[in-house]
N, C-alpha and C. Protein backbone atom coordinates (compact mmCIF):
# COMPACT_ATOMS: atom_id res chain seq x y z
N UNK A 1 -6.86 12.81 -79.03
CA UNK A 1 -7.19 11.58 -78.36
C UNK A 1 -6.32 10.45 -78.87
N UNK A 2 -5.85 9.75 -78.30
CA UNK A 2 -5.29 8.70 -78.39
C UNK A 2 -6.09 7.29 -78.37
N UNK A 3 -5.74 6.40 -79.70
CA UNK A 3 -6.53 5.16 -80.09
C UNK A 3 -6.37 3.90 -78.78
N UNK A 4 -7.05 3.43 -78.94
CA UNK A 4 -6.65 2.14 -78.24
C UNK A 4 -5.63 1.53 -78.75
N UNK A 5 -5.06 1.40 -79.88
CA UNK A 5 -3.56 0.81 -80.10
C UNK A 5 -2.76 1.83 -79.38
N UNK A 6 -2.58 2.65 -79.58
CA UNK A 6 -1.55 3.73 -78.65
C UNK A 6 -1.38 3.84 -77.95
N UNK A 7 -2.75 3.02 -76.74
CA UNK A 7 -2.62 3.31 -75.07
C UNK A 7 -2.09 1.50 -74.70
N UNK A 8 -2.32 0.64 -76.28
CA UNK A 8 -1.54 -0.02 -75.84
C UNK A 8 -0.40 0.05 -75.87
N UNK A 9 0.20 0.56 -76.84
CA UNK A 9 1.91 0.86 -77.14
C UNK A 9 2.58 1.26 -75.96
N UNK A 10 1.79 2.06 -75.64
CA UNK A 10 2.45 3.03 -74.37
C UNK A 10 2.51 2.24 -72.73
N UNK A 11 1.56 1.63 -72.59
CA UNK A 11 1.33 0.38 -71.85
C UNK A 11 2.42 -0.68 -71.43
N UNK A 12 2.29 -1.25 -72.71
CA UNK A 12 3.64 -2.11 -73.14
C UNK A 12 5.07 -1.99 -73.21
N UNK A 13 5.13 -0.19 -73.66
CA UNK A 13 7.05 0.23 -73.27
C UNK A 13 6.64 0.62 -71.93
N UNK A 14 5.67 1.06 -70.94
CA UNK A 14 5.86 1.17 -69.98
C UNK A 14 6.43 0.14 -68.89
N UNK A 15 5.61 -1.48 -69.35
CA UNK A 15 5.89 -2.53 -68.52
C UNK A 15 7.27 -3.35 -69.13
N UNK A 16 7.74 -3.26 -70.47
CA UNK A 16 9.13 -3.23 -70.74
C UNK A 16 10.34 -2.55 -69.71
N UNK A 17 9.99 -1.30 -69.67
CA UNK A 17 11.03 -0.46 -68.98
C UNK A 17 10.74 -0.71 -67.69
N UNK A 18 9.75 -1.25 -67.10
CA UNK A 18 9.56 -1.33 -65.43
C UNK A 18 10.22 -3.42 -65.47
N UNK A 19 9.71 -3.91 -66.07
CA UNK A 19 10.79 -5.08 -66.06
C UNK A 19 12.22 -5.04 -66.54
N UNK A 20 12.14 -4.51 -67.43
CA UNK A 20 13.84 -3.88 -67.48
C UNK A 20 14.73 -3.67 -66.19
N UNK A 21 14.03 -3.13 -65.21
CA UNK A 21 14.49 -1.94 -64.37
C UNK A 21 14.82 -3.08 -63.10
N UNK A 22 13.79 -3.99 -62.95
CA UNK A 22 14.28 -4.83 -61.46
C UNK A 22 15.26 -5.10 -61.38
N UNK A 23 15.84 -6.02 -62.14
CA UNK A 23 17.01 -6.50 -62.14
C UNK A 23 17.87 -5.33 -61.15
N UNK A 24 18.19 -4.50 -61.75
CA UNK A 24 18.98 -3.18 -60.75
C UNK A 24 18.82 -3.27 -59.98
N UNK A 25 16.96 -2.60 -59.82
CA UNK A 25 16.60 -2.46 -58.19
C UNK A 25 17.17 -3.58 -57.62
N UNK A 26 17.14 -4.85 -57.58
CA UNK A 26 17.39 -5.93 -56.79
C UNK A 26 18.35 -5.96 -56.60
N UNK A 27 19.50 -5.69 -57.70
CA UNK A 27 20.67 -5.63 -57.52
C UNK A 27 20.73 -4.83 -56.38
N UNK A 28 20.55 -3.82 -56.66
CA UNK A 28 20.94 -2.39 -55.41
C UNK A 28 20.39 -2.52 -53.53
N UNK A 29 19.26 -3.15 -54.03
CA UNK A 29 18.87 -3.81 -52.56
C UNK A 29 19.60 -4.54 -52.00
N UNK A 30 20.30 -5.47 -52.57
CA UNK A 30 20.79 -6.62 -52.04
C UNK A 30 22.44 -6.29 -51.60
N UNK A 31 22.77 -5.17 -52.55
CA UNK A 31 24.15 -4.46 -52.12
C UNK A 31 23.81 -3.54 -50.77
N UNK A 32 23.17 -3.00 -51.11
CA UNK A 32 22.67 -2.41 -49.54
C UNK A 32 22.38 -3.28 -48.41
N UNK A 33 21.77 -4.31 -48.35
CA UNK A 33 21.46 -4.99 -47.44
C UNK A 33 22.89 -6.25 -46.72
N UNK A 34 24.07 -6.24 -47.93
CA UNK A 34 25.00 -6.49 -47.22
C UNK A 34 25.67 -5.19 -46.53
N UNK A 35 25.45 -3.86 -47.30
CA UNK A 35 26.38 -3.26 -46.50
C UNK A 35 25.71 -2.79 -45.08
N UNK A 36 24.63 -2.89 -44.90
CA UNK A 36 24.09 -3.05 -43.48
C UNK A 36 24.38 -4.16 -42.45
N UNK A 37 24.26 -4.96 -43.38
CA UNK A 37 24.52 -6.27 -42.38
C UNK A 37 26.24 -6.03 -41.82
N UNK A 38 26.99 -5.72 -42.77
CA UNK A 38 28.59 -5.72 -42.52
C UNK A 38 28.68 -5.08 -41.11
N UNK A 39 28.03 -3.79 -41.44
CA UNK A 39 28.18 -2.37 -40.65
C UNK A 39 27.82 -3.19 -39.00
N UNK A 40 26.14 -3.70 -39.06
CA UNK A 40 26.04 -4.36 -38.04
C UNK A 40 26.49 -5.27 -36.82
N UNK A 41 27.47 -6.28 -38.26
CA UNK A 41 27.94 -6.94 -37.38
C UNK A 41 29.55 -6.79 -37.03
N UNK A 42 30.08 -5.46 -37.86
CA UNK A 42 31.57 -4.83 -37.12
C UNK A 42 31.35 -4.12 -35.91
N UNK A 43 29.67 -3.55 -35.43
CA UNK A 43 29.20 -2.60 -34.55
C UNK A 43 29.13 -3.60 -33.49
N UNK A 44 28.47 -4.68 -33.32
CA UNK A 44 28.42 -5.79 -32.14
C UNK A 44 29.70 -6.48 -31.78
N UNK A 45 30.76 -6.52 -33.00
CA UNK A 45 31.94 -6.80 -32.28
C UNK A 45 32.98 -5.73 -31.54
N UNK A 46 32.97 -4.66 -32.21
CA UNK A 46 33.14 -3.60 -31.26
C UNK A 46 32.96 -3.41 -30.12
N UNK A 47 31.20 -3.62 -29.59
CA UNK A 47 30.52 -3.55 -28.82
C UNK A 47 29.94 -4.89 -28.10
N UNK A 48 30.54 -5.60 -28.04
CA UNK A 48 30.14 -7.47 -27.58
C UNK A 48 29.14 -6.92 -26.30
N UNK A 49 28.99 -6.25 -25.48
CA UNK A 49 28.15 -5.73 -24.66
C UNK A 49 26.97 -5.52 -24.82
N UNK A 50 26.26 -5.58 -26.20
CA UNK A 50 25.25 -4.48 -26.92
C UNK A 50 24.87 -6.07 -27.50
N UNK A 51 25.54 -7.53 -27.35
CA UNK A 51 24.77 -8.60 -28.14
C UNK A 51 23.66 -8.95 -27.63
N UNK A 52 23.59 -8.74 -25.97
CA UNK A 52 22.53 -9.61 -25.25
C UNK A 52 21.34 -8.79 -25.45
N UNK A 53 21.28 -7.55 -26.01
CA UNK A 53 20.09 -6.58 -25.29
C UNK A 53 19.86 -6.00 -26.95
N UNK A 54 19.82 -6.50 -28.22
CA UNK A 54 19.60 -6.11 -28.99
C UNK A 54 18.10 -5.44 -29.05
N UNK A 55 17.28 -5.81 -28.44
CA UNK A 55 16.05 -4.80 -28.57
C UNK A 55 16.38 -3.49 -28.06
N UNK A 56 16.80 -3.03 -27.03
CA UNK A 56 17.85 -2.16 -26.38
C UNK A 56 18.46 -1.01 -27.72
N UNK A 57 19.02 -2.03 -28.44
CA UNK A 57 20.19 -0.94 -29.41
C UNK A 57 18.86 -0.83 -30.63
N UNK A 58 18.66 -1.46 -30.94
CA UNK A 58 17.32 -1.50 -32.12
C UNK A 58 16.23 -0.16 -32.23
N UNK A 59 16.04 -0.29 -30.31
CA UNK A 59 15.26 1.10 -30.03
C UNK A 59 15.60 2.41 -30.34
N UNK A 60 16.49 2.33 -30.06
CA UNK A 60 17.78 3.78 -29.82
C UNK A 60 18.22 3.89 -31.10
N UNK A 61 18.64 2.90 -31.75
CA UNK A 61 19.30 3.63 -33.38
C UNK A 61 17.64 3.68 -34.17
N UNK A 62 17.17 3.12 -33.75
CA UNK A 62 15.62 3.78 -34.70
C UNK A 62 15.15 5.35 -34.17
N UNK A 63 15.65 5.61 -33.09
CA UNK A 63 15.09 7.00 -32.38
C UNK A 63 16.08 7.59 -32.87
N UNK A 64 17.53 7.28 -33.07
CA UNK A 64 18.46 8.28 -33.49
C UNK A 64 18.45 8.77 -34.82
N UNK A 65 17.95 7.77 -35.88
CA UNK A 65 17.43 7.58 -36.83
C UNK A 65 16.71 8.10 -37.73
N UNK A 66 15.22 8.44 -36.42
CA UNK A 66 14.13 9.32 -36.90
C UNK A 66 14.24 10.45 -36.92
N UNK A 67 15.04 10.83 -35.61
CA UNK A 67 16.05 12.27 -35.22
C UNK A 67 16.93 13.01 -36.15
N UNK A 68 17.31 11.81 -37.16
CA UNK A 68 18.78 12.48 -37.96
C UNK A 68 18.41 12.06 -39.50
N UNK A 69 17.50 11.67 -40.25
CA UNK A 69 17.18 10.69 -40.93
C UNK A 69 18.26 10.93 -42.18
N UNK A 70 18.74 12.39 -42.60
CA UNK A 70 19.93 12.39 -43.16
C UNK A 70 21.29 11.86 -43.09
N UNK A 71 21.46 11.82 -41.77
CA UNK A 71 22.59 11.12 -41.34
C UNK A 71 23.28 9.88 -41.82
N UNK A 72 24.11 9.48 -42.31
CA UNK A 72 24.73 7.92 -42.77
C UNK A 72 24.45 6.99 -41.66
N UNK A 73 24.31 5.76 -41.91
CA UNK A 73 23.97 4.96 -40.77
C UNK A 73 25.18 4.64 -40.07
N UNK A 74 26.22 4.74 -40.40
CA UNK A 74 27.57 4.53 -39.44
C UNK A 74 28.02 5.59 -38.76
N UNK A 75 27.43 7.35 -39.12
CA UNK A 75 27.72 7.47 -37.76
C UNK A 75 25.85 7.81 -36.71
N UNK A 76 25.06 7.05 -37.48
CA UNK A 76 23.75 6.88 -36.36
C UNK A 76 24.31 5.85 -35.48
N UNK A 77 24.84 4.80 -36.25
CA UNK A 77 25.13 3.69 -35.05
C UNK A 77 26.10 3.93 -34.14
N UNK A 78 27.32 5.48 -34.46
CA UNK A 78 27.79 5.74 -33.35
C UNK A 78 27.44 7.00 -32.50
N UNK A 79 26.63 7.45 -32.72
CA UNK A 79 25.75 8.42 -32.19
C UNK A 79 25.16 7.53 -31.23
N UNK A 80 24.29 6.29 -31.22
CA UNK A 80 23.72 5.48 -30.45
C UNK A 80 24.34 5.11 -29.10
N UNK A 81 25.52 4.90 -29.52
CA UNK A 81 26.24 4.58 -28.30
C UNK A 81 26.38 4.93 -26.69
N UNK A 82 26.13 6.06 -26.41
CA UNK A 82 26.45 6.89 -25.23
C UNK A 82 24.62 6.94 -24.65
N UNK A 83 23.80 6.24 -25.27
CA UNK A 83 22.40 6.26 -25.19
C UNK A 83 22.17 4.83 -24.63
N UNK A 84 22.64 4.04 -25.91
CA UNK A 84 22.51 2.24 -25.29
C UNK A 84 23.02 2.07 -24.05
N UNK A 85 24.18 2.66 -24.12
CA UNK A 85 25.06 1.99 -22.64
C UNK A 85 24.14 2.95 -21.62
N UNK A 86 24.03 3.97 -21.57
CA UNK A 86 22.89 4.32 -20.42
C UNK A 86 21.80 3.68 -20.45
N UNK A 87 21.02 2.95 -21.54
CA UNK A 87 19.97 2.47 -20.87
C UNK A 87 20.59 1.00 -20.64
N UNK A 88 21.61 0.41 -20.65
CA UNK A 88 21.83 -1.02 -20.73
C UNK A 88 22.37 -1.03 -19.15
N UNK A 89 22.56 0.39 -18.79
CA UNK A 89 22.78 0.67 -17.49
C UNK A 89 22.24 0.65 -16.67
N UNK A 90 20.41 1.16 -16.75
CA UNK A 90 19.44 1.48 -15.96
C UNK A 90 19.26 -0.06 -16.54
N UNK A 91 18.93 -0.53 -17.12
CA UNK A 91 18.07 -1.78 -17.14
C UNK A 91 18.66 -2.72 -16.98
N UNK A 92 20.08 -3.22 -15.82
CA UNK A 92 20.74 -4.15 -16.30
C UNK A 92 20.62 -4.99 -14.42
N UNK A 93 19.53 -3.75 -13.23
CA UNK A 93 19.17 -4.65 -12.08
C UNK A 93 17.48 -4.65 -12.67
N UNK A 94 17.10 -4.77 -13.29
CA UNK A 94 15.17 -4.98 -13.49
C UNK A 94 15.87 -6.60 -13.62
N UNK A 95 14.65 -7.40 -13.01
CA UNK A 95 14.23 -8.14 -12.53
C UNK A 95 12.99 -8.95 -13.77
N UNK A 96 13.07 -9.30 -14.22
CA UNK A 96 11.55 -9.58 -14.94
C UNK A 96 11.31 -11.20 -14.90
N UNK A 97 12.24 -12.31 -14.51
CA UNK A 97 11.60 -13.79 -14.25
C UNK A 97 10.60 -13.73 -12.83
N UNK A 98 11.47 -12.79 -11.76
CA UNK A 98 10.24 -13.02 -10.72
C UNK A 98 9.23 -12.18 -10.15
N UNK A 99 8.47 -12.11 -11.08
CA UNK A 99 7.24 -10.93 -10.65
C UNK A 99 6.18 -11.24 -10.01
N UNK A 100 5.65 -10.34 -9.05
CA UNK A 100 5.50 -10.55 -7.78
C UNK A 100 3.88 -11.32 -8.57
N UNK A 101 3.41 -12.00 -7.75
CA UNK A 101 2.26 -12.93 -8.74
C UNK A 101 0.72 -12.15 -7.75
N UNK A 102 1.10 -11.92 -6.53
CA UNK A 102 -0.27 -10.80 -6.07
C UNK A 102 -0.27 -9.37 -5.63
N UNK A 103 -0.72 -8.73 -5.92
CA UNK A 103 -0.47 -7.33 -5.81
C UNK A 103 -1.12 -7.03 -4.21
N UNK A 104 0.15 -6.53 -3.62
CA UNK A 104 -0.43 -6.22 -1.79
C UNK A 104 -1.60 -5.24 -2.11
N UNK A 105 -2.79 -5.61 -1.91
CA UNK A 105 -3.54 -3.85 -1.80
C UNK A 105 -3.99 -3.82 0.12
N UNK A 106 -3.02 -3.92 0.79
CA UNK A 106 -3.56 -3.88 2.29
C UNK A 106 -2.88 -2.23 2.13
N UNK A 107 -3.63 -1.27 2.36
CA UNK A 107 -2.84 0.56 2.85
C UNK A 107 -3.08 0.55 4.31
N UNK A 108 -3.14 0.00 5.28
CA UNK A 108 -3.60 -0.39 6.70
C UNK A 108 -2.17 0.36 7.24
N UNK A 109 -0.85 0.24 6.44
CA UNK A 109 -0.05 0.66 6.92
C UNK A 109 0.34 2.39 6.44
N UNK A 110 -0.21 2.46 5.24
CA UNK A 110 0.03 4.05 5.18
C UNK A 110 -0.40 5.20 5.78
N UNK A 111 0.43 6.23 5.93
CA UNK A 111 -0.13 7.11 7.12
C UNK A 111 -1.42 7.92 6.28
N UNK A 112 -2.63 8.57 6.90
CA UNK A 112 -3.60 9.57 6.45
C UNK A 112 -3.59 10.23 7.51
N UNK A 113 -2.90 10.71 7.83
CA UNK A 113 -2.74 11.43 8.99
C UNK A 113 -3.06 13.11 8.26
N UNK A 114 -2.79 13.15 7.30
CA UNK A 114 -2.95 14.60 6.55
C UNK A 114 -3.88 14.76 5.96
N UNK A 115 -5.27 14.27 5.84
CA UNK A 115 -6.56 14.68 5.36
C UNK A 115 -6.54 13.78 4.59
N UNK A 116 -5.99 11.94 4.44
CA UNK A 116 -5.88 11.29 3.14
C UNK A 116 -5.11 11.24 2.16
N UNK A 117 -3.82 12.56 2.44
CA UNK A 117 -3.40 12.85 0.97
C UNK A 117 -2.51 12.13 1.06
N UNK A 118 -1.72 11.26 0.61
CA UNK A 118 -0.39 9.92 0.21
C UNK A 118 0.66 10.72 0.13
């Protein structure tokens, strides 16, 4: 069994070595988080097409992402590519300032000529 001085000792080099240690971690975060940002913003100039619709590319490299999670992120973000531009494709006649404000429910014009079935 171990005394109560001992579980403090042990306590104490534990929270030594875990304050010791941030400094790094932070360091290392913060190096990472430029080299994301870099990556990002050499990928949008590449791609000046991909600035307006960033929810668009956001979706797709998180799905490519989850798909590959080994993968380096530079080539997820070019894996993405041939995905964004198809959907930046389909979504580039949607319409969304003028939506229709009442929904027609008149069917007066659809045929039931076949037992009801649409």
């Amino acid at each position: 069994m171990l005394t109560q001085e001992e579980k403090e000792e042990i306590i104490a080099a534990a929270v030594e070595r875990t304050l010791l240690a941030i400094p790094d971690v932070i360091g290392n975060l913060m190096a990472n988080h430029a080299m994301l940002h870099k990556l990002n913003s050499q990928f949008y100039k590449d791609h000046p097409e991909f600035a307006k619709r960033k929810d668009i590319v956001q979706a797709v490299v998180e799905a490519v992402e989850g798909k590959n999670p080994l993968m380096k992120y530079e080539d997820i973000l070019q894996k993405s590519v041939p995905e964004i531009e198809r959907r930046l494709l389909i979504s580039k006649d949607v319409n969304v300032d003028s939506v229709v404000k009442e929904i027609p429910r008149n069917f007066s014009s659809v045929d039931v000529s076949q037992n009801g079935v649409l």
